[in-house]
PDB file of N, CA and C in Angstrom:
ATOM      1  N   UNK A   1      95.658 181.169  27.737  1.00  0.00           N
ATOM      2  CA  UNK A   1      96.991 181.514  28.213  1.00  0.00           C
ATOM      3  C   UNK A   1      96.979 181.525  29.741  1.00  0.00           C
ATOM      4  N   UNK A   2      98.074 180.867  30.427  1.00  0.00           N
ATOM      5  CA  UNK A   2      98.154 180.629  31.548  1.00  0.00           C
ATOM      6  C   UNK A   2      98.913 181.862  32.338  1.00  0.00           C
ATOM      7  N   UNK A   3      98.089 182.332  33.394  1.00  0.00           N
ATOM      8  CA  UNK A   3      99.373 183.706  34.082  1.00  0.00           C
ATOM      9  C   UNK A   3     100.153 183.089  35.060  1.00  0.00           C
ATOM     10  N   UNK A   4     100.951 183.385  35.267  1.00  0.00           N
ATOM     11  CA  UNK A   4     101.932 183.176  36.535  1.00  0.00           C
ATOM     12  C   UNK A   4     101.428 184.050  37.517  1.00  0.00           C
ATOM     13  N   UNK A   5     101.482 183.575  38.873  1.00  0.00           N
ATOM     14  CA  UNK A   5     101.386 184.462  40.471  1.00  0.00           C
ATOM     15  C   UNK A   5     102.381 185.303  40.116  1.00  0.00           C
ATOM     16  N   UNK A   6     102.355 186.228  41.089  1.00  0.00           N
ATOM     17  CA  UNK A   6     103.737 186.834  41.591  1.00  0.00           C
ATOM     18  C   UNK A   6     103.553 186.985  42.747  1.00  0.00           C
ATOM     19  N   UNK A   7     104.087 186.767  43.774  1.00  0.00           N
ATOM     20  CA  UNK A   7     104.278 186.829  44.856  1.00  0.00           C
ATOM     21  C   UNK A   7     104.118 188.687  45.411  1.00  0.00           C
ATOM     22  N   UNK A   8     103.586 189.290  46.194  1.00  0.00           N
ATOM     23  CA  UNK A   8     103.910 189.862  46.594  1.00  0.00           C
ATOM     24  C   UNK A   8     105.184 190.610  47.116  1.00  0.00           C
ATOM     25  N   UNK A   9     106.256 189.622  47.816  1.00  0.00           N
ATOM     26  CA  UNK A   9     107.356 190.495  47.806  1.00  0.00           C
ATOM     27  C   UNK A   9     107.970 190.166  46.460  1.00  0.00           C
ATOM     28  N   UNK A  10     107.893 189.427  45.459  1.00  0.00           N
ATOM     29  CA  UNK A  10     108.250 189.494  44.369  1.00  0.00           C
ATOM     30  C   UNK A  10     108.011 190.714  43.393  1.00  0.00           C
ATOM     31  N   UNK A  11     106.881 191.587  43.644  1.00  0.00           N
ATOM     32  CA  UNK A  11     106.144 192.305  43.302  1.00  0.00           C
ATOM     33  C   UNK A  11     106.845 193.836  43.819  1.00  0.00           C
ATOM     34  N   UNK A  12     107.024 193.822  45.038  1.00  0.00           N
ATOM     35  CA  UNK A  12     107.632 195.090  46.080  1.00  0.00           C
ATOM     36  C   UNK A  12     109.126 194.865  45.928  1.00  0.00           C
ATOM     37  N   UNK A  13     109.408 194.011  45.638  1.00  0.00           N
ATOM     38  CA  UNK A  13     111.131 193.868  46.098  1.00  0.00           C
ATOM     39  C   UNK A  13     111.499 193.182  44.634  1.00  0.00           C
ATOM     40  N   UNK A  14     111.842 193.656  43.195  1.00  0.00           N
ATOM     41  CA  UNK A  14     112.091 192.632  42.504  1.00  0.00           C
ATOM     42  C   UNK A  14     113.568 192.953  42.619  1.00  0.00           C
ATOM     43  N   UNK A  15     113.871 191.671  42.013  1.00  0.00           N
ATOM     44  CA  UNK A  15     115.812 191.135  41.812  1.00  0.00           C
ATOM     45  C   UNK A  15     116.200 191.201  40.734  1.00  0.00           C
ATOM     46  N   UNK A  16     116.939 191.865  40.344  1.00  0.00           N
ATOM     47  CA  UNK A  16     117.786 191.403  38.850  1.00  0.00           C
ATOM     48  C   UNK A  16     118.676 190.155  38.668  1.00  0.00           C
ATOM     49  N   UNK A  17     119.010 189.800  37.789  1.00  0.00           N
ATOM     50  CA  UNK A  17     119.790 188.990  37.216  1.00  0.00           C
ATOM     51  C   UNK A  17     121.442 189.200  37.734  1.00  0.00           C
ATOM     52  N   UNK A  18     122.167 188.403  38.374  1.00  0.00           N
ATOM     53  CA  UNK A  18     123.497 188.727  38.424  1.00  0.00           C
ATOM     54  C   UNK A  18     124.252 188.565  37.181  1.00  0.00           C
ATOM     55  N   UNK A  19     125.082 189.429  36.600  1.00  0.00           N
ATOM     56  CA  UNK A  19     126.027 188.738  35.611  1.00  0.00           C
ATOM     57  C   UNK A  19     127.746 189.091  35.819  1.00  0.00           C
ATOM     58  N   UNK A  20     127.664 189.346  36.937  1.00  0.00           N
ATOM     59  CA  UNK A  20     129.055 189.550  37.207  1.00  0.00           C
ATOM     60  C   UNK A  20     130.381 188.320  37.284  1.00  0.00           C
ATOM     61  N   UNK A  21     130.929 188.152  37.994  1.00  0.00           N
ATOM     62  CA  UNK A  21     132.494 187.102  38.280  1.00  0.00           C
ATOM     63  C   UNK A  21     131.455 186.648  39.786  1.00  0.00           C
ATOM     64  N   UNK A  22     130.690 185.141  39.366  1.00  0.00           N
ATOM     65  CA  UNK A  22     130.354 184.879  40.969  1.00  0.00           C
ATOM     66  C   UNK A  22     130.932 184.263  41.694  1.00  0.00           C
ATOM     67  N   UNK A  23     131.096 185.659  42.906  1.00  0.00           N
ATOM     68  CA  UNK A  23     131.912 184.890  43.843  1.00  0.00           C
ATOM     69  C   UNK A  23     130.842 185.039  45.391  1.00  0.00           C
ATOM     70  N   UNK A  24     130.641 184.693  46.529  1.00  0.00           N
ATOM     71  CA  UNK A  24     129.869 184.221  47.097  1.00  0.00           C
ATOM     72  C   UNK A  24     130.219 185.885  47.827  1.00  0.00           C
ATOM     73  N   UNK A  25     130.683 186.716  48.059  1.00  0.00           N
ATOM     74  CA  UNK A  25     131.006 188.273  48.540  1.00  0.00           C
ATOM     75  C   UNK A  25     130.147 188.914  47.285  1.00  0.00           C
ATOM     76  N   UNK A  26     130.311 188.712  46.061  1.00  0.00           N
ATOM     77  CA  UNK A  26     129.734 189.895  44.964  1.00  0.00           C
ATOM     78  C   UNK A  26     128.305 189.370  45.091  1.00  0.00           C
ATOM     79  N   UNK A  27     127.956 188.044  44.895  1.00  0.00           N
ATOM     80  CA  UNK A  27     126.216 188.166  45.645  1.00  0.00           C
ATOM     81  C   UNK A  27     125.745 188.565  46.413  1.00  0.00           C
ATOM     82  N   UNK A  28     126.502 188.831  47.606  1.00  0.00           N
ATOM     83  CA  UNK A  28     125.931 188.996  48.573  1.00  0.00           C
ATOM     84  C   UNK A  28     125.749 190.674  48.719  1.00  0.00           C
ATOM     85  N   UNK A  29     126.815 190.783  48.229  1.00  0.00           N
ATOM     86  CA  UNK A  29     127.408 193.141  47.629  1.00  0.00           C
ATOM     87  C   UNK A  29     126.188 193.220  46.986  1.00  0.00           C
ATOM     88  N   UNK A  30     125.904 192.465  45.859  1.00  0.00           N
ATOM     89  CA  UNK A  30     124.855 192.441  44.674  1.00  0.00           C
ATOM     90  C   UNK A  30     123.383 192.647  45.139  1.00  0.00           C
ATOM     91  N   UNK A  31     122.817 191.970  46.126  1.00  0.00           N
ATOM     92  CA  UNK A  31     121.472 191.645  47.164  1.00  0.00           C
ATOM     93  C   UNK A  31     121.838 193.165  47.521  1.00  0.00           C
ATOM     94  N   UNK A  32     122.377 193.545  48.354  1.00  0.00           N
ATOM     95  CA  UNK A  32     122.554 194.795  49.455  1.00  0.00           C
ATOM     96  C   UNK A  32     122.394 195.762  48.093  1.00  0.00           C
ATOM     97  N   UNK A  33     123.095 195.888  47.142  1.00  0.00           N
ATOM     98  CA  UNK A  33     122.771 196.778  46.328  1.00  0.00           C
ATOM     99  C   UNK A  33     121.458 196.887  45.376  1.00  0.00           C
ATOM    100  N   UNK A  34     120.988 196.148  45.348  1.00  0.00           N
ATOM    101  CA  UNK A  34     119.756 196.151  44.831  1.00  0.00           C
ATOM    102  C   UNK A  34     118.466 196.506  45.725  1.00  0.00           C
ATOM    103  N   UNK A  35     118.973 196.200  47.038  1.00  0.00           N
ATOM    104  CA  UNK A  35     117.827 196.401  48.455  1.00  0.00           C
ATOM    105  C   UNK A  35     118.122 197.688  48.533  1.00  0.00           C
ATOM    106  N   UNK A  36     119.688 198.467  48.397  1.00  0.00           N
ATOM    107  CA  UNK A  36     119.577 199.464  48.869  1.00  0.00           C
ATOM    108  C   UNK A  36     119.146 200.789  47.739  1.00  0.00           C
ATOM    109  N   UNK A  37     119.007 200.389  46.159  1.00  0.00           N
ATOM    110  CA  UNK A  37     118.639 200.869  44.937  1.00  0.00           C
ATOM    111  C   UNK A  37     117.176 200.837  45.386  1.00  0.00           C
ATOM    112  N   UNK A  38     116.458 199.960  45.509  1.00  0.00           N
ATOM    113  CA  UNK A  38     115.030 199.785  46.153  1.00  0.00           C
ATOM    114  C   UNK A  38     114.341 200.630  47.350  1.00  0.00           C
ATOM    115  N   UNK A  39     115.226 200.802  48.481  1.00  0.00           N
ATOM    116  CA  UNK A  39     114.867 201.647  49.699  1.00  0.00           C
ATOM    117  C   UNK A  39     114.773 203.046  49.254  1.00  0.00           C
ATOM    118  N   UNK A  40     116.091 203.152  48.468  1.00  0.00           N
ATOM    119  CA  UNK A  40     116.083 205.004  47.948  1.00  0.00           C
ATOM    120  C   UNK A  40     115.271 205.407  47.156  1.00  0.00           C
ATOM    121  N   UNK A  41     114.789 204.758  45.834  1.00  0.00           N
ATOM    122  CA  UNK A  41     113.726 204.384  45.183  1.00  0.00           C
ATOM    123  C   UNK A  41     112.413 204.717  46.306  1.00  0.00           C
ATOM    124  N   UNK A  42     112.285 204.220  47.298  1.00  0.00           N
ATOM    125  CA  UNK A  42     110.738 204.056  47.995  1.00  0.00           C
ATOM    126  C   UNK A  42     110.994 205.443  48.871  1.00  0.00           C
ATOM    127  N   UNK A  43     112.175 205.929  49.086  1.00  0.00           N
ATOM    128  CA  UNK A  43     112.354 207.213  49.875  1.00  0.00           C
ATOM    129  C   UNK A  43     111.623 208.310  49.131  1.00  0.00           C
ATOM    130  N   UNK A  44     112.701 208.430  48.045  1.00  0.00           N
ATOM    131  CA  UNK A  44     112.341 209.509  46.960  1.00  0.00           C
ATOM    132  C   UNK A  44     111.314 209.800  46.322  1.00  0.00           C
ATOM    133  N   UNK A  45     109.957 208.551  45.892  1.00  0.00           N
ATOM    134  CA  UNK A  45     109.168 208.793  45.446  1.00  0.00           C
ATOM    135  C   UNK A  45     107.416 209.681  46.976  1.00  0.00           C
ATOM    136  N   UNK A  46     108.569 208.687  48.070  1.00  0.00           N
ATOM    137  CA  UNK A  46     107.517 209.256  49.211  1.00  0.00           C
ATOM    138  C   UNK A  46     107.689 211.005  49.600  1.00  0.00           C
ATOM    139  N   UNK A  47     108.866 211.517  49.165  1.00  0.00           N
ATOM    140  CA  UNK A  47     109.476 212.843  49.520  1.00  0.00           C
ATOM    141  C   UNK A  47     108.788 213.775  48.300  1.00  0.00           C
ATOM    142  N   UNK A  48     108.953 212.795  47.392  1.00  0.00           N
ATOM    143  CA  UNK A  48     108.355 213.874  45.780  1.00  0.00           C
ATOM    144  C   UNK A  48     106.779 214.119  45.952  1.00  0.00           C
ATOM    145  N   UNK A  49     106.499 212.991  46.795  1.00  0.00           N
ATOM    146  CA  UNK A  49     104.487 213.078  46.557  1.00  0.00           C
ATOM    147  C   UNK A  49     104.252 214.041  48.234  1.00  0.00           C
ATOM    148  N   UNK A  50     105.772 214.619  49.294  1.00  0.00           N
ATOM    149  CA  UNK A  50     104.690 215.150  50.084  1.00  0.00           C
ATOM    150  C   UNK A  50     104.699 213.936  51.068  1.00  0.00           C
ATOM    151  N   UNK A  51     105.218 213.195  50.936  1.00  0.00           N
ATOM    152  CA  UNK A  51     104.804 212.189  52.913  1.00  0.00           C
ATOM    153  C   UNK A  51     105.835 212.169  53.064  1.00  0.00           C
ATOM    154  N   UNK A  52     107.229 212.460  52.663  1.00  0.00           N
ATOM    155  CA  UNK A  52     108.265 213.044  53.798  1.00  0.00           C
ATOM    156  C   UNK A  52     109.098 214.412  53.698  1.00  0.00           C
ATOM    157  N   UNK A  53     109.501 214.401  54.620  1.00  0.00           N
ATOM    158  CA  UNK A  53     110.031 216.065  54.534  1.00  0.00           C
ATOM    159  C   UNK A  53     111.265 215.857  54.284  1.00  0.00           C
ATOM    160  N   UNK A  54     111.911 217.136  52.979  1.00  0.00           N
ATOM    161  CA  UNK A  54     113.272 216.537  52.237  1.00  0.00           C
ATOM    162  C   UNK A  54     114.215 216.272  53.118  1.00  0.00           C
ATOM    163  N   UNK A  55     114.591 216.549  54.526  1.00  0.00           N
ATOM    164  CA  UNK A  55     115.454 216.513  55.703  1.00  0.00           C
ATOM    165  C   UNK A  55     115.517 214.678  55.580  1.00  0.00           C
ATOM    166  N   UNK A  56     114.596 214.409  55.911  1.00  0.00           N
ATOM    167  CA  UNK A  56     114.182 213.244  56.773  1.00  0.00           C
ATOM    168  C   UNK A  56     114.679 212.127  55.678  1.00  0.00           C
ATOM    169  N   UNK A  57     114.155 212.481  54.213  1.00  0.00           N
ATOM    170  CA  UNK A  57     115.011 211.687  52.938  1.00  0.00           C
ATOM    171  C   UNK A  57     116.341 211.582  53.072  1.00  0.00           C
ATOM    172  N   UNK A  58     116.443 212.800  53.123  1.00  0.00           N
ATOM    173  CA  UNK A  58     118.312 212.885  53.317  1.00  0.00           C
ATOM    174  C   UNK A  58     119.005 212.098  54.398  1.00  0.00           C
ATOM    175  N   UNK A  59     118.409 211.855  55.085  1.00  0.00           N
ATOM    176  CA  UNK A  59     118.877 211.273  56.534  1.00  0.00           C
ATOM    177  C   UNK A  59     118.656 210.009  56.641  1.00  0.00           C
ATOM    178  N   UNK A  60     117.909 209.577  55.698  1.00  0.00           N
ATOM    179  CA  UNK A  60     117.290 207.868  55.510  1.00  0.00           C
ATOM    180  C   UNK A  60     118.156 207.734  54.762  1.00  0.00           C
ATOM    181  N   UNK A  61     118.840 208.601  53.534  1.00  0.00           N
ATOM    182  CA  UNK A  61     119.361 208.117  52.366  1.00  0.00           C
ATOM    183  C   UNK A  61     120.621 207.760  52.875  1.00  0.00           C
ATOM    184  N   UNK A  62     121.498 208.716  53.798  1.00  0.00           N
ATOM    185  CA  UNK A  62     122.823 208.771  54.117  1.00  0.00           C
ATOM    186  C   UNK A  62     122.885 207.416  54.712  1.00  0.00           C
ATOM    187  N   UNK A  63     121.638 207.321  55.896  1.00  0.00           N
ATOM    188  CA  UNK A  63     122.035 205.969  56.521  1.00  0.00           C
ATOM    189  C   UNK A  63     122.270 204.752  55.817  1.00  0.00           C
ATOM    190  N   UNK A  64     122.143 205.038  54.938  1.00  0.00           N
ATOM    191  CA  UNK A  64     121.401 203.372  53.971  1.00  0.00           C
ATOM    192  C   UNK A  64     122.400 203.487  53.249  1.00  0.00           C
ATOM    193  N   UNK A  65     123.203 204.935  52.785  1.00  0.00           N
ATOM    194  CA  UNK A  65     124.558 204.598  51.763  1.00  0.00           C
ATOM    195  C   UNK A  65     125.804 204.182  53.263  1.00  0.00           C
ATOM    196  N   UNK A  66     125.701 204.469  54.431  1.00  0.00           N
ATOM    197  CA  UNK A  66     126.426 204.467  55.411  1.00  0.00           C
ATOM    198  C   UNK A  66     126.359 202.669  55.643  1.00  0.00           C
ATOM    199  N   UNK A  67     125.421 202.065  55.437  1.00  0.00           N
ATOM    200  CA  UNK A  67     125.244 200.561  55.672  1.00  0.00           C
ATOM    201  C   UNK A  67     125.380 199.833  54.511  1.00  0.00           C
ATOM    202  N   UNK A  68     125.736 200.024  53.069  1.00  0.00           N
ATOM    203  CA  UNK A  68     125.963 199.744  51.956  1.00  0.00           C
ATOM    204  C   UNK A  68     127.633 199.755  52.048  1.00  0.00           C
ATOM    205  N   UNK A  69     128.353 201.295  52.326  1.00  0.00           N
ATOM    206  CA  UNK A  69     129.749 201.272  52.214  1.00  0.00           C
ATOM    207  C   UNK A  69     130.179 200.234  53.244  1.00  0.00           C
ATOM    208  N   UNK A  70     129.392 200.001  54.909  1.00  0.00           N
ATOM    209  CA  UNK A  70     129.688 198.902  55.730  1.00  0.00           C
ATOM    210  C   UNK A  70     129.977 197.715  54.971  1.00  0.00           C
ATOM    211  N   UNK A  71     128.852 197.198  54.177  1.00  0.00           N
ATOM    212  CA  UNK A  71     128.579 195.713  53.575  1.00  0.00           C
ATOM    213  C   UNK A  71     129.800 195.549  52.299  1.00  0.00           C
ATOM    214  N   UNK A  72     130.046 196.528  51.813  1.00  0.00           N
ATOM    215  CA  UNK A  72     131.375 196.681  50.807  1.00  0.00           C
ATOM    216  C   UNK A  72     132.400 196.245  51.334  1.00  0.00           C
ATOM    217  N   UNK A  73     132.988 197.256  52.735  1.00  0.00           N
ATOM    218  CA  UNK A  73     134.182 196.803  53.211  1.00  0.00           C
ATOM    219  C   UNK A  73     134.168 195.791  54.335  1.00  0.00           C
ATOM    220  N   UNK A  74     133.141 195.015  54.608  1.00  0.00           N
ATOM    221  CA  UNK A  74     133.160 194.016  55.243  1.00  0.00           C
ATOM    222  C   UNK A  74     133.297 192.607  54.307  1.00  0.00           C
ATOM    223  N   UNK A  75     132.857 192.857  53.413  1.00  0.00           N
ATOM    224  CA  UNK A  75     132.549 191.646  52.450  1.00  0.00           C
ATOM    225  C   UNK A  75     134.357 191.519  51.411  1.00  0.00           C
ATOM    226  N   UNK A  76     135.007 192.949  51.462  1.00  0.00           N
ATOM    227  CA  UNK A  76     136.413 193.294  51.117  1.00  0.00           C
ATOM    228  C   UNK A  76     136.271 193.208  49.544  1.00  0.00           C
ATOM    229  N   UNK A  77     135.227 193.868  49.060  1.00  0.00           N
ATOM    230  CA  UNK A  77     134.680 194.089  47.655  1.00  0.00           C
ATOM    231  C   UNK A  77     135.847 195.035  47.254  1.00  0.00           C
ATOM    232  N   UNK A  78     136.346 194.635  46.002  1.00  0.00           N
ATOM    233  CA  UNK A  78     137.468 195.837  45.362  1.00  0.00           C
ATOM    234  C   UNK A  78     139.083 195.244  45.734  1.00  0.00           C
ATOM    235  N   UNK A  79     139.126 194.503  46.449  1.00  0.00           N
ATOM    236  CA  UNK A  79     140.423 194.372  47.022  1.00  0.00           C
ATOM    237  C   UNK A  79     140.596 192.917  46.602  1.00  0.00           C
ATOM    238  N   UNK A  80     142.132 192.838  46.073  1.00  0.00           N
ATOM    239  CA  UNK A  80     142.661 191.976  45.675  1.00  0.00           C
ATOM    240  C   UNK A  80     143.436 191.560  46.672  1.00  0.00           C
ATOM    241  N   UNK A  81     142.983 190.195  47.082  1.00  0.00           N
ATOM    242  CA  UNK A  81     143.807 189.017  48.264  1.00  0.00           C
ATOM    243  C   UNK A  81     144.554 189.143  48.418  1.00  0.00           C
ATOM    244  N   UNK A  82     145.376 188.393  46.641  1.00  0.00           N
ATOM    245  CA  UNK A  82     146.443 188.072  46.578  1.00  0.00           C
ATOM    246  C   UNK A  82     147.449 188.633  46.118  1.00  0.00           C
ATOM    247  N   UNK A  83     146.809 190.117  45.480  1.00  0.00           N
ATOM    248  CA  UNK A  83     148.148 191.147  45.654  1.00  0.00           C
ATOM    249  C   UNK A  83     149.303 191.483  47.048  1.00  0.00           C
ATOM    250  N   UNK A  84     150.297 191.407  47.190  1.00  0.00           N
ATOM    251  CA  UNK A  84     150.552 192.231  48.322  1.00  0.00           C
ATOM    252  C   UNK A  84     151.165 193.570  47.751  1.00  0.00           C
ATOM    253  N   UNK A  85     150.708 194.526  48.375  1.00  0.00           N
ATOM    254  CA  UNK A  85     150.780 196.380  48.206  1.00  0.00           C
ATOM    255  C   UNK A  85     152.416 196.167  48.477  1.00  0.00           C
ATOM    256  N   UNK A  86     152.955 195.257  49.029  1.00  0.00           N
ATOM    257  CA  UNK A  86     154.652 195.736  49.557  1.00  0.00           C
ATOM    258  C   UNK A  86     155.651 195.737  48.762  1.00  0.00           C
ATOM    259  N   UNK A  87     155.453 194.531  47.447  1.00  0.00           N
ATOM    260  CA  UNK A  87     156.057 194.026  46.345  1.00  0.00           C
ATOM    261  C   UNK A  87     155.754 194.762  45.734  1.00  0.00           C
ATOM    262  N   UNK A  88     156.724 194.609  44.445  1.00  0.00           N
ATOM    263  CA  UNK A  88     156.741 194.974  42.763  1.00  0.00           C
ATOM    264  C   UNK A  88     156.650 193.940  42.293  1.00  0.00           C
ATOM    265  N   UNK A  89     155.416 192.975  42.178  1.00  0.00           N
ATOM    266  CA  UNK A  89     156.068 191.789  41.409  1.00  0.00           C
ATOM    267  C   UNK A  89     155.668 191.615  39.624  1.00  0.00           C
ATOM    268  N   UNK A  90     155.441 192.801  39.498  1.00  0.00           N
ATOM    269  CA  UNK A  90     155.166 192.670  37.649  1.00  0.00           C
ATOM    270  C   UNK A  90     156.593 193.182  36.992  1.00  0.00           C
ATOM    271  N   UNK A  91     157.341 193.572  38.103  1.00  0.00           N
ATOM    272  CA  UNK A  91     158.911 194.178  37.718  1.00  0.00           C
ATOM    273  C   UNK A  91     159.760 192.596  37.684  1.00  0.00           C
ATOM    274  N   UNK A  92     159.344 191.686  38.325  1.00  0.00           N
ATOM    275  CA  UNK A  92     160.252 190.120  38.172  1.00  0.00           C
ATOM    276  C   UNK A  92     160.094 189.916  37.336  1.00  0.00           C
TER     277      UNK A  92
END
């Protein structure tokens, strides 16, 4: 039986599968959320064993949800284009 490599950052950083509506914004939401599921992941387990102090977690964590909500509303995740908010148009 033959093994496959794995790459090292394949190994530290793995990716899931997208199965969402792909649109070239939800991949990119999708990456950031999985990097940033991964960072908190590597926070929390360093805070539980004792190499960081719970302050310092907290303060890594906020930043990293603070650069996640950035990548959301830059990318305009949630928001529909081609609605306009001014109309009623399901009343026509």
């Amino acid at each position: 039986m033959e093994k496959k490599m794995v790459s090292k950052d394949d190994f530290l950083y793995p990716r899931g599968r997208y199965y969402g509506h792909v649109q070239p914004e939800n991949l990119v939401f999708n990456a950031n959320l999985q990097e940033f599921a991964q960072r908190v992941s590597y926070i929390c387990n360093l805070e539980t064993s004792g190499k960081l102090p719970p302050g310092e977690a907290y303060k890594q964590i906020k930043m990293l949800w603070k650069q996640l909500k950035r990548s959301k509303k830059q990318l305009r995740i949630g928001e529909d284009p081609f609605q306009d908010k001014g109309s009623d148009s399901e009343n026509e």
